[in-house]
Structure formats: C-alpha cells, structure tokens
C-alpha atoms as a PDB file:
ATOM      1  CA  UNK A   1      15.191  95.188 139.298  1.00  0.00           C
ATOM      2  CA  UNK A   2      14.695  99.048 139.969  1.00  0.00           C
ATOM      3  CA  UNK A   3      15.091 102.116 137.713  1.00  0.00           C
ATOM      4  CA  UNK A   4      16.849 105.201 137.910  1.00  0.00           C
ATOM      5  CA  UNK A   5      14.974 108.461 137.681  1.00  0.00           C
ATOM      6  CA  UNK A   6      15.308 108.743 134.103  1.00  0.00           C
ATOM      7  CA  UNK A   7      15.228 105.166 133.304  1.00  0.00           C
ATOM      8  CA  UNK A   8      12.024 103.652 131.549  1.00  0.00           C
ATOM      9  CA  UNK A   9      11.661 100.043 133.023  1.00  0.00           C
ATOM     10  CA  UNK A  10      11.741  97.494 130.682  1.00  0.00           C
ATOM     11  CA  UNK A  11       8.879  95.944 129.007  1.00  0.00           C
ATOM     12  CA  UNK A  12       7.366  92.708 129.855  1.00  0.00           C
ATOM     13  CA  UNK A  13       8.019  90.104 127.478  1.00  0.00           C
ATOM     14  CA  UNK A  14       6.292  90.298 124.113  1.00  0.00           C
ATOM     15  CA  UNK A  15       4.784  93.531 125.023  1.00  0.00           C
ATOM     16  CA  UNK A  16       5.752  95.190 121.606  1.00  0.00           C
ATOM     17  CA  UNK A  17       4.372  92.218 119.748  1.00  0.00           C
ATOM     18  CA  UNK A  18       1.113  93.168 118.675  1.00  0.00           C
ATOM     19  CA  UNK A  19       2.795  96.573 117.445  1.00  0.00           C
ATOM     20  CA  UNK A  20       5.048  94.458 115.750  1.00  0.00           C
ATOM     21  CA  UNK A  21       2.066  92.252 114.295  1.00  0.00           C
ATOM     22  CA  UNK A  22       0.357  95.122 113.937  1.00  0.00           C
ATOM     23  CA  UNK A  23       3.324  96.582 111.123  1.00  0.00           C
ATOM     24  CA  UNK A  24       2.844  93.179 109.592  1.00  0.00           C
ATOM     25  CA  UNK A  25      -0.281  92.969 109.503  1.00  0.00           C
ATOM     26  CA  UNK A  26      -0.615  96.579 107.097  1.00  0.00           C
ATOM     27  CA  UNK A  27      -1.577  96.853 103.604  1.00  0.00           C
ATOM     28  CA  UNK A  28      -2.191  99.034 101.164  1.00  0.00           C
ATOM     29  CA  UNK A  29      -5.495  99.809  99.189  1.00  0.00           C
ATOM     30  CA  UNK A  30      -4.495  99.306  95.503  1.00  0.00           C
ATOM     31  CA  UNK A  31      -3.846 102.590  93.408  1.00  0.00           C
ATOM     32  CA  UNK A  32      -5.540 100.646  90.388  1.00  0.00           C
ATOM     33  CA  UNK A  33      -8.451  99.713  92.514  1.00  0.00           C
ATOM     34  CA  UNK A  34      -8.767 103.465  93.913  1.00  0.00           C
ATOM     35  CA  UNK A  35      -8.932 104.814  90.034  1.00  0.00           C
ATOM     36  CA  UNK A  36     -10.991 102.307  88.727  1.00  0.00           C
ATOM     37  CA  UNK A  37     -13.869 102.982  91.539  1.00  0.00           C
ATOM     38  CA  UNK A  38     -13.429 106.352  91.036  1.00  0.00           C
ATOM     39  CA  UNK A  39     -14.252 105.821  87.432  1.00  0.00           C
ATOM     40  CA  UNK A  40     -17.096 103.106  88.154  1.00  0.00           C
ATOM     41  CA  UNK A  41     -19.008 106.143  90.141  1.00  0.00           C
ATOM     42  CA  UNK A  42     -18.438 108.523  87.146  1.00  0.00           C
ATOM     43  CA  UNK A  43     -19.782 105.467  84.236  1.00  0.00           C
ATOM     44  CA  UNK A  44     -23.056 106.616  83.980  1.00  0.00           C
ATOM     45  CA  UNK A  45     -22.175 109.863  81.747  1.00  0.00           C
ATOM     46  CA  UNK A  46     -21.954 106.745  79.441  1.00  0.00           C
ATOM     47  CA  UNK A  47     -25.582 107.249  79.267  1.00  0.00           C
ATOM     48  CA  UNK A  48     -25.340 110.789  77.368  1.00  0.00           C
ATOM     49  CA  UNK A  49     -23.128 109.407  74.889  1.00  0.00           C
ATOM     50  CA  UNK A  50     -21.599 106.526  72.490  1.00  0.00           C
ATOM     51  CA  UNK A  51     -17.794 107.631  72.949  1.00  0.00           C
ATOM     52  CA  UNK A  52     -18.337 107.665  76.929  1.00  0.00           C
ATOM     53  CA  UNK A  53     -18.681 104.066  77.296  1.00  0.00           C
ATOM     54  CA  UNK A  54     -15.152 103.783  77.287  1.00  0.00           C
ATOM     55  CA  UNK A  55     -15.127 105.115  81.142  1.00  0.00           C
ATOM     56  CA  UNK A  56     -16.904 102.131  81.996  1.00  0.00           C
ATOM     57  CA  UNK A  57     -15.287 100.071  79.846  1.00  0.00           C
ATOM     58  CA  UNK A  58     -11.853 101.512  81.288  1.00  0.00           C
ATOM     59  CA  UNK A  59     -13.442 100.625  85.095  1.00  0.00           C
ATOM     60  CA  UNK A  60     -13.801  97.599  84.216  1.00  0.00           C
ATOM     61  CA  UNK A  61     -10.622  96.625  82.733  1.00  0.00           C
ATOM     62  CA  UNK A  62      -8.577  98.612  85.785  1.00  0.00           C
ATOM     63  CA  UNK A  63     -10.392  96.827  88.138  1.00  0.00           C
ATOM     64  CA  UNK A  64      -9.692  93.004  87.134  1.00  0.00           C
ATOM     65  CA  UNK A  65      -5.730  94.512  86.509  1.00  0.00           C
ATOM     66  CA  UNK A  66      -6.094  95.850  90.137  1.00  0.00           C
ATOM     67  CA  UNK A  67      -8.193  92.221  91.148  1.00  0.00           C
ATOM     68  CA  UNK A  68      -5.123  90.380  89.730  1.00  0.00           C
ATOM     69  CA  UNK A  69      -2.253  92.391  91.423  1.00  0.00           C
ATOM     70  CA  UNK A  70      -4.054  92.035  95.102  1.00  0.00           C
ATOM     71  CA  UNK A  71      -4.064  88.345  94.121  1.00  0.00           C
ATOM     72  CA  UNK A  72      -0.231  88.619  93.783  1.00  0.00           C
ATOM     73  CA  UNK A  73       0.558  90.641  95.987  1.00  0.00           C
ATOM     74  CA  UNK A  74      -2.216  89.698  98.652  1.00  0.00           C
ATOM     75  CA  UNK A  75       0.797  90.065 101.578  1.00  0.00           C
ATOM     76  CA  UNK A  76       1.407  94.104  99.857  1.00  0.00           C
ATOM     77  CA  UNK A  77      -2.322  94.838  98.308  1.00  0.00           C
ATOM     78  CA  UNK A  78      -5.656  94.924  99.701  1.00  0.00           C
ATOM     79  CA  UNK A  79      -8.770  96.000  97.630  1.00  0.00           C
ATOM     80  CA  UNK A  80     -10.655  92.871  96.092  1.00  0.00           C
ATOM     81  CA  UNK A  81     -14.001  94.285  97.714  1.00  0.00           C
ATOM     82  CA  UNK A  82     -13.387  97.364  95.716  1.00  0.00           C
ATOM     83  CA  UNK A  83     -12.255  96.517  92.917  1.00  0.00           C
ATOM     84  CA  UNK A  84     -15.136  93.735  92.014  1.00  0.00           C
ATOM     85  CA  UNK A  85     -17.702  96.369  93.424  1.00  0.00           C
ATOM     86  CA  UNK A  86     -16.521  98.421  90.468  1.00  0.00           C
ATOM     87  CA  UNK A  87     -16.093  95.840  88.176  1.00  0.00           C
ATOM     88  CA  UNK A  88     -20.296  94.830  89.069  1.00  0.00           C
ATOM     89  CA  UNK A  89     -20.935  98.097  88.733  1.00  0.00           C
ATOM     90  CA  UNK A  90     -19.279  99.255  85.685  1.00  0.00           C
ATOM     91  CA  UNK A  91     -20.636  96.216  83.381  1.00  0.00           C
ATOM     92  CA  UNK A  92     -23.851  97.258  84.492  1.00  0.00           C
ATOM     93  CA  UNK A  93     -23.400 100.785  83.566  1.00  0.00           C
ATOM     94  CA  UNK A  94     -21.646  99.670  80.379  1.00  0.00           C
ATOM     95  CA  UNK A  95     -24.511  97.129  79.600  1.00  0.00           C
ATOM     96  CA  UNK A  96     -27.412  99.751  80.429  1.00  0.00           C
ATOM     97  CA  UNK A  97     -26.307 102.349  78.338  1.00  0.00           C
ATOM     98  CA  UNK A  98     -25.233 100.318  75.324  1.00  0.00           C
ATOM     99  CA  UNK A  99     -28.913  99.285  75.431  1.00  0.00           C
ATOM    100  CA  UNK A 100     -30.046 102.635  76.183  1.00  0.00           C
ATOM    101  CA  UNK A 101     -28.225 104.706  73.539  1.00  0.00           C
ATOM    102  CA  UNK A 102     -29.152 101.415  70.547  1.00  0.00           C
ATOM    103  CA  UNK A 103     -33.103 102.510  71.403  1.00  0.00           C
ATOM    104  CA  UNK A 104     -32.685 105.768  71.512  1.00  0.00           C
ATOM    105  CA  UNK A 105     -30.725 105.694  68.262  1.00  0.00           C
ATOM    106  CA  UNK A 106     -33.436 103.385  66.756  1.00  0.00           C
ATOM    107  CA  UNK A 107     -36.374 105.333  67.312  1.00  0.00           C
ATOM    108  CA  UNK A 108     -34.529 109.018  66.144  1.00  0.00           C
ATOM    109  CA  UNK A 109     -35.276 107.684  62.826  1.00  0.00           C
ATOM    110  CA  UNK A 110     -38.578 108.925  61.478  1.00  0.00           C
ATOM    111  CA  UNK A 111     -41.030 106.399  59.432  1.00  0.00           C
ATOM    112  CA  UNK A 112     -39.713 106.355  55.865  1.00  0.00           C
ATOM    113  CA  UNK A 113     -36.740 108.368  56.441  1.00  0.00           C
ATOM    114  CA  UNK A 114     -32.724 107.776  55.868  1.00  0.00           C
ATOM    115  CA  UNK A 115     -29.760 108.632  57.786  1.00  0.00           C
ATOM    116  CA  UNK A 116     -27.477 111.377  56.202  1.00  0.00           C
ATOM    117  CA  UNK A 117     -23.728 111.707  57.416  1.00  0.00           C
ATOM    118  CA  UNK A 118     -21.422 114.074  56.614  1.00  0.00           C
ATOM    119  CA  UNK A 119     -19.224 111.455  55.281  1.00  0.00           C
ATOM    120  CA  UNK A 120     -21.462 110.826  52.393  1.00  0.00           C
ATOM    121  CA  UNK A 121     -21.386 114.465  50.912  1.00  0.00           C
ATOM    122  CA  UNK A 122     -17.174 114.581  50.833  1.00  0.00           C
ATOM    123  CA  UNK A 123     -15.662 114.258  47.568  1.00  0.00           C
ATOM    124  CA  UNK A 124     -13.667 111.238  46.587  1.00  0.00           C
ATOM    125  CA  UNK A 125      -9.685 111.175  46.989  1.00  0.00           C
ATOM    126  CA  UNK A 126      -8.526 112.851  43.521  1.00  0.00           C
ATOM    127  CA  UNK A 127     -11.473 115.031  43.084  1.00  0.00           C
ATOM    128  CA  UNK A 128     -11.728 118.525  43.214  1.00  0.00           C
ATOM    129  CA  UNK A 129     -13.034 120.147  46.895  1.00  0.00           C
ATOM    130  CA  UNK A 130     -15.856 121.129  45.586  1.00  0.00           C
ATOM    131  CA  UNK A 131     -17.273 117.600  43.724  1.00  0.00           C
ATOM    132  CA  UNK A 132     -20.301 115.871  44.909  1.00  0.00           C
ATOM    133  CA  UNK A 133     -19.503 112.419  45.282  1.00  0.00           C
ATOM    134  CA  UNK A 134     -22.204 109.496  44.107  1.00  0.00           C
ATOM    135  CA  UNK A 135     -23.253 108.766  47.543  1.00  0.00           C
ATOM    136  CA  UNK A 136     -24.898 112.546  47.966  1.00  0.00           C
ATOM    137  CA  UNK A 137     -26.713 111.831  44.343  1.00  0.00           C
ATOM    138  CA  UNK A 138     -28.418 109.094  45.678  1.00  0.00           C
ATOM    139  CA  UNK A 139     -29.428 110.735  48.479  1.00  0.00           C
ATOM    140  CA  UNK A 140     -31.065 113.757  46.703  1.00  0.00           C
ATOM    141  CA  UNK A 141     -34.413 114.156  47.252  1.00  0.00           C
ATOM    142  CA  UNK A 142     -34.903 111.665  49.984  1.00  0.00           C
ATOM    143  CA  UNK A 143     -35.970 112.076  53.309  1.00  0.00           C
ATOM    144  CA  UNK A 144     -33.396 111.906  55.513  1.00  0.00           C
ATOM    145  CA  UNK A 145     -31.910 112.939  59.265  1.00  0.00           C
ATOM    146  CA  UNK A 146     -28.728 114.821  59.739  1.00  0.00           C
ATOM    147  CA  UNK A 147     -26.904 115.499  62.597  1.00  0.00           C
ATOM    148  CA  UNK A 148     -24.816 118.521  63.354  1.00  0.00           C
ATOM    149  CA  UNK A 149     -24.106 122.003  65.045  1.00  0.00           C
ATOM    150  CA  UNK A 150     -25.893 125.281  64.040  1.00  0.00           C
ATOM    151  CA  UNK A 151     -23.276 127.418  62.529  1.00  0.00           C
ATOM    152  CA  UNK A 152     -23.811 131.314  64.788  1.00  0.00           C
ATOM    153  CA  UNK A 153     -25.142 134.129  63.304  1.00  0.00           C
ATOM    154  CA  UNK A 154     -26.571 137.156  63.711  1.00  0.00           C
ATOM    155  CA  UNK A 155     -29.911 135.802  65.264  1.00  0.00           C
ATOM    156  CA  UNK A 156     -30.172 133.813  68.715  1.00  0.00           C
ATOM    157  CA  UNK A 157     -34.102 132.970  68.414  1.00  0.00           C
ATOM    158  CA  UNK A 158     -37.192 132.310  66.036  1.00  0.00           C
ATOM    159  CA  UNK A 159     -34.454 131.092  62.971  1.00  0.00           C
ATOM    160  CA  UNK A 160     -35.568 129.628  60.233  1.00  0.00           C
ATOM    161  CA  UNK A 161     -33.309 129.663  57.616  1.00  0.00           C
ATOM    162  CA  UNK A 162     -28.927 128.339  59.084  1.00  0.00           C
ATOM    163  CA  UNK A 163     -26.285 126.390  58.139  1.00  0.00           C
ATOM    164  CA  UNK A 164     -25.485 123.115  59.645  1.00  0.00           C
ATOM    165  CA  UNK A 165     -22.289 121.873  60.144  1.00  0.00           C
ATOM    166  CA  UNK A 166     -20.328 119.555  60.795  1.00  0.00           C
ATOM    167  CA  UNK A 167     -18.396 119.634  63.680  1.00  0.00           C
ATOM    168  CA  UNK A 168     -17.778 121.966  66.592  1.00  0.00           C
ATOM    169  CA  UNK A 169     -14.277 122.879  64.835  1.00  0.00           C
ATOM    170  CA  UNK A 170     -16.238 124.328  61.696  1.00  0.00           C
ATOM    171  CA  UNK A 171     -18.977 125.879  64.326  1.00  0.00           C
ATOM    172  CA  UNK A 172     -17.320 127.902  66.405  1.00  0.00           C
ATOM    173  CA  UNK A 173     -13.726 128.246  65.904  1.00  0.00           C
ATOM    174  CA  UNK A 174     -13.153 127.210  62.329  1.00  0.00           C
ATOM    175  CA  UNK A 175     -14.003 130.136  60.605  1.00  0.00           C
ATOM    176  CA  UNK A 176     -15.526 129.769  57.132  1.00  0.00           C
ATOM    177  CA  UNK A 177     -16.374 125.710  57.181  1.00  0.00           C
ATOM    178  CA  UNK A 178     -15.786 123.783  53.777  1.00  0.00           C
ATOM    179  CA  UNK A 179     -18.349 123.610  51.237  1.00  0.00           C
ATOM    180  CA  UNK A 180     -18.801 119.840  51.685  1.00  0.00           C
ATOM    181  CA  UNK A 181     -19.396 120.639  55.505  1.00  0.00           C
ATOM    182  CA  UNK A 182     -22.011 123.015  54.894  1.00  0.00           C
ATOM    183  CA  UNK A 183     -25.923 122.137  54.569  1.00  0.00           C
ATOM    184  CA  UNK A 184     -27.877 125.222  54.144  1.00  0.00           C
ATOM    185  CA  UNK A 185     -30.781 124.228  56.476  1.00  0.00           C
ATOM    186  CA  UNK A 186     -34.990 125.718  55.458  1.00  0.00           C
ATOM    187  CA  UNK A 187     -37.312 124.989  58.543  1.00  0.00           C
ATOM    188  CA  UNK A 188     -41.044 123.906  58.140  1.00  0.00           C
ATOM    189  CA  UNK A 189     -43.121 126.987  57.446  1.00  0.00           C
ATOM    190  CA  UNK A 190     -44.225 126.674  61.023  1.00  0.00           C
ATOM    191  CA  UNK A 191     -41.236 125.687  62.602  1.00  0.00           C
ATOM    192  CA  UNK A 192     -38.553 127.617  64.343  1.00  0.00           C
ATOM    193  CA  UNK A 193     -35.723 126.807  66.256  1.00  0.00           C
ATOM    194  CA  UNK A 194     -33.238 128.911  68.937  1.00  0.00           C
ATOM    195  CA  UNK A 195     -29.298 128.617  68.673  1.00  0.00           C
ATOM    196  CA  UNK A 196     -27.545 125.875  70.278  1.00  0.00           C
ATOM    197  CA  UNK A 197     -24.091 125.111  70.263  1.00  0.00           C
ATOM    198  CA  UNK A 198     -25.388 121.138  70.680  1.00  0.00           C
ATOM    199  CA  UNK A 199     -24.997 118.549  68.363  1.00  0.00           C
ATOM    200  CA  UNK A 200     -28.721 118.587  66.700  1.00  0.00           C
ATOM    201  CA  UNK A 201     -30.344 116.802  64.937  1.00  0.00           C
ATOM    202  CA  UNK A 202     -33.252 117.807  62.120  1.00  0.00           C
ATOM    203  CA  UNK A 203     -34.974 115.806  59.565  1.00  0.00           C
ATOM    204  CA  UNK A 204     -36.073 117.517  56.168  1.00  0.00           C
ATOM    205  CA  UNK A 205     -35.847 116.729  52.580  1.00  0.00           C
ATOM    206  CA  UNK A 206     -32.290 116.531  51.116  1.00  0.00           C
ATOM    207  CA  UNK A 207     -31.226 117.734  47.550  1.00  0.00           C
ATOM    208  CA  UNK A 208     -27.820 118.471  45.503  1.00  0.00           C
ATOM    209  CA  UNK A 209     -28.308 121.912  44.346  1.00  0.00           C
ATOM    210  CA  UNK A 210     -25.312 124.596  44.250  1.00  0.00           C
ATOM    211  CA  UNK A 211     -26.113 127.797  45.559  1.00  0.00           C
ATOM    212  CA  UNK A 212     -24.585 130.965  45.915  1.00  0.00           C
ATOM    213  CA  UNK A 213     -24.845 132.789  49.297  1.00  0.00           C
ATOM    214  CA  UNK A 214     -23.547 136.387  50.284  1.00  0.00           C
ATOM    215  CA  UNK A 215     -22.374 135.623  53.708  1.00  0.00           C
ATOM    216  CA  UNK A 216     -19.861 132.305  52.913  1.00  0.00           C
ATOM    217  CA  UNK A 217     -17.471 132.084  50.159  1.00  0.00           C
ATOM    218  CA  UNK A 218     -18.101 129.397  47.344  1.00  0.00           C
ATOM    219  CA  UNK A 219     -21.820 129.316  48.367  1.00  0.00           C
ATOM    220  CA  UNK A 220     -23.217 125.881  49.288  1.00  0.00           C
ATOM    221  CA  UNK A 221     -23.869 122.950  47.488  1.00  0.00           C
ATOM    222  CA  UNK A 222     -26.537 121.238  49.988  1.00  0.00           C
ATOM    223  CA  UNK A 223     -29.602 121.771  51.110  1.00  0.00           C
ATOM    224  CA  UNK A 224     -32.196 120.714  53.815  1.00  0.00           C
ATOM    225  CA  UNK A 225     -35.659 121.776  53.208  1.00  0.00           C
ATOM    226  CA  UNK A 226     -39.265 121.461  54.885  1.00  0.00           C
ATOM    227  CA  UNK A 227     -36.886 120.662  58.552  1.00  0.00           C
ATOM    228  CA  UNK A 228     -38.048 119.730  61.546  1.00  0.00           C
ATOM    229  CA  UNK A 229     -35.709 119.491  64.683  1.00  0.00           C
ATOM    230  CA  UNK A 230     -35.800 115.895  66.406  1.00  0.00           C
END
C-alpha cells in the first residue's frame, strides 16, 4: 500500500516488540542497596574507633532489608549482587575491627596497671558536687591509665604540668570543666608532651588530694603524677 509525502509507512508486524519488551524488561537498582554499598565502602573508619562499627553494622542490616525487598519485588527491584557484596564486605569490616580495636585495647594497659574512668571520680546521686565517691578512694595511689583531652592553655609545646579532661565539651567549648572532670596531670621528669585536641591517653600514679589552683575555680581534687603518654 503506498504513502503520502508526509505519511510514515507502517511498521511490520511486531516491529515495536522488543521496545515494548524492552519497557518490561526495566528495573530499578534498589535505593536500600545503593546506601548500604555506599556505607560498606566507608566501614573501615570502624577501624579508628569503637562507636564506628555501627556503619558496618548499619551496611549490613540495609543490605539484607534491600536483599529481601529485590526478593519481593524481583519484577520492580534489581540489586542482589550489590547488596550481598556489601553485606560480605561489611561483616568483614565489622569482624576485623572488633578484633582489631579488643587487641589494641588489651595491650594499652601497662603491666601492673588499672584502668581509670571518669565515671569512677563523680560523686554519688545526693552528694554534694564536690564529694569523692568510694570508687576514686580505692583507686588512690594505684597505677592506673586515663583517657581524656588536654584542657588549652597558654603553652602549645614541651608541657609538663595540664589538666585532663573529660570530654571535648569541657575541652574546648565548656568553659571552666567541673571539679570531678578535672585531673591535674604531672609528667615524668623527663617527659613532655605537645597539645592535642585528641582523646589521649597517659598512665601515671593516681591520688585523692584537693588542691587549690589560681587559674580554675574550686581547685582540683585529682591528680596524675610521674605520667607518661601511651
């Protein structure tokens, strides 16, 4: 049959099938699977970290969500490669650094020493601010490792003598931290140490003795002698 000059002949029969099949055919990669790879290549800051094994952790539990859904939906959703791809890699990651961060935080402990938190020098519920609670007395005298941040002064390098703190809060934008925050920190004789806003760690010899100090109000009331930084 012939066309006019502006007529488009026809199309043979089943000609716009495979575009058809084609439309049929099309899937989408899973939003879940997309955010839990992207979280799978980010897992190893778990390694730096205990609270950062929950991006692992998070990959992993996205991606058998996502793995599920694609199963549903398999006619919607495509993805599984993906998704268990980041599920492999994420319980790796989460694995390896569990195991990485238990060694590490076995061997920070010298021979013969304790661990000191801060939670141990805060007075008991009732008590006044500035009470020292039993489970600092038992500590005093001991050898023990404390964690926490250098509180800034005036001097950058070669300080021996600083208060540590607890938390970041107290450190830098806190102000004047609470008493039971503060441990008034005495390096070895030939130790020294530079400032770092860090979390650090030292290990000295702890007592209970209150002390008045010029520069923060109500003094302190514990102390870290003979310190080394670990």
């Amino acid at each position: 049959m012939s066309t006019g000059l502006f007529q488009s002949p026809r199309p043979a029969s089943g000609a716009d099938e495979p575009l058809l099949d084609t439309a049929e055919r099309y899937r989408a990669i899973s939003g879940t699977t997309i955010v839990s790879g992207l979280l799978a290549i980010v897992s190893p800051l778990s390694f730096l970290d205990w609270w950062l094994v929950v991006v692992p952790i998070m990959s992993i539990v996205l991606g058998l969500i996502a793995y599920r859904e694609i199963q549903r939906r398999s006619d919607e959703l495509t993805g599984k490669p993906l998704a268990l791809a980041a599920i492999l890699l994420s319980t790796l990651t989460a694995v390896g650094s569990l195991t990485f961060l238990s060694i590490v935080y076995a061997a920070e402990l010298p021979a013969g020493f304790r661990r000191l938190d801060y939670t141990m020098l805060q007075p008991l519920d009732g008590d006044p601010p500035t009470a020292v609670p039993d489970t600092a007395y038992a500590m005093d005298g001991a050898s023990v490792l404390l964690k926490g941040y250098i509180y800034p002064g005036s001097k950058q390098h070669g300080i021996v003598q600083f208060l540590l703190v607890r938390d970041q809060g107290d450190c830098c934008f806190g102000g004047n931290p609470k008493i039971t925050d503060r441990v008034l920190v005495q390096m070895r004789d030939t130790q020294s140490i530079k400032f770092s806003p860090r979390l650090t760690k030292f290990a000295g010899r702890f007592s209970v003795r209150p002390t008045a100090t010029t520069t923060l109000d109500g003094g302190v009331l514990y102390h870290l002698e003979d310190a080394v930084a670990r």
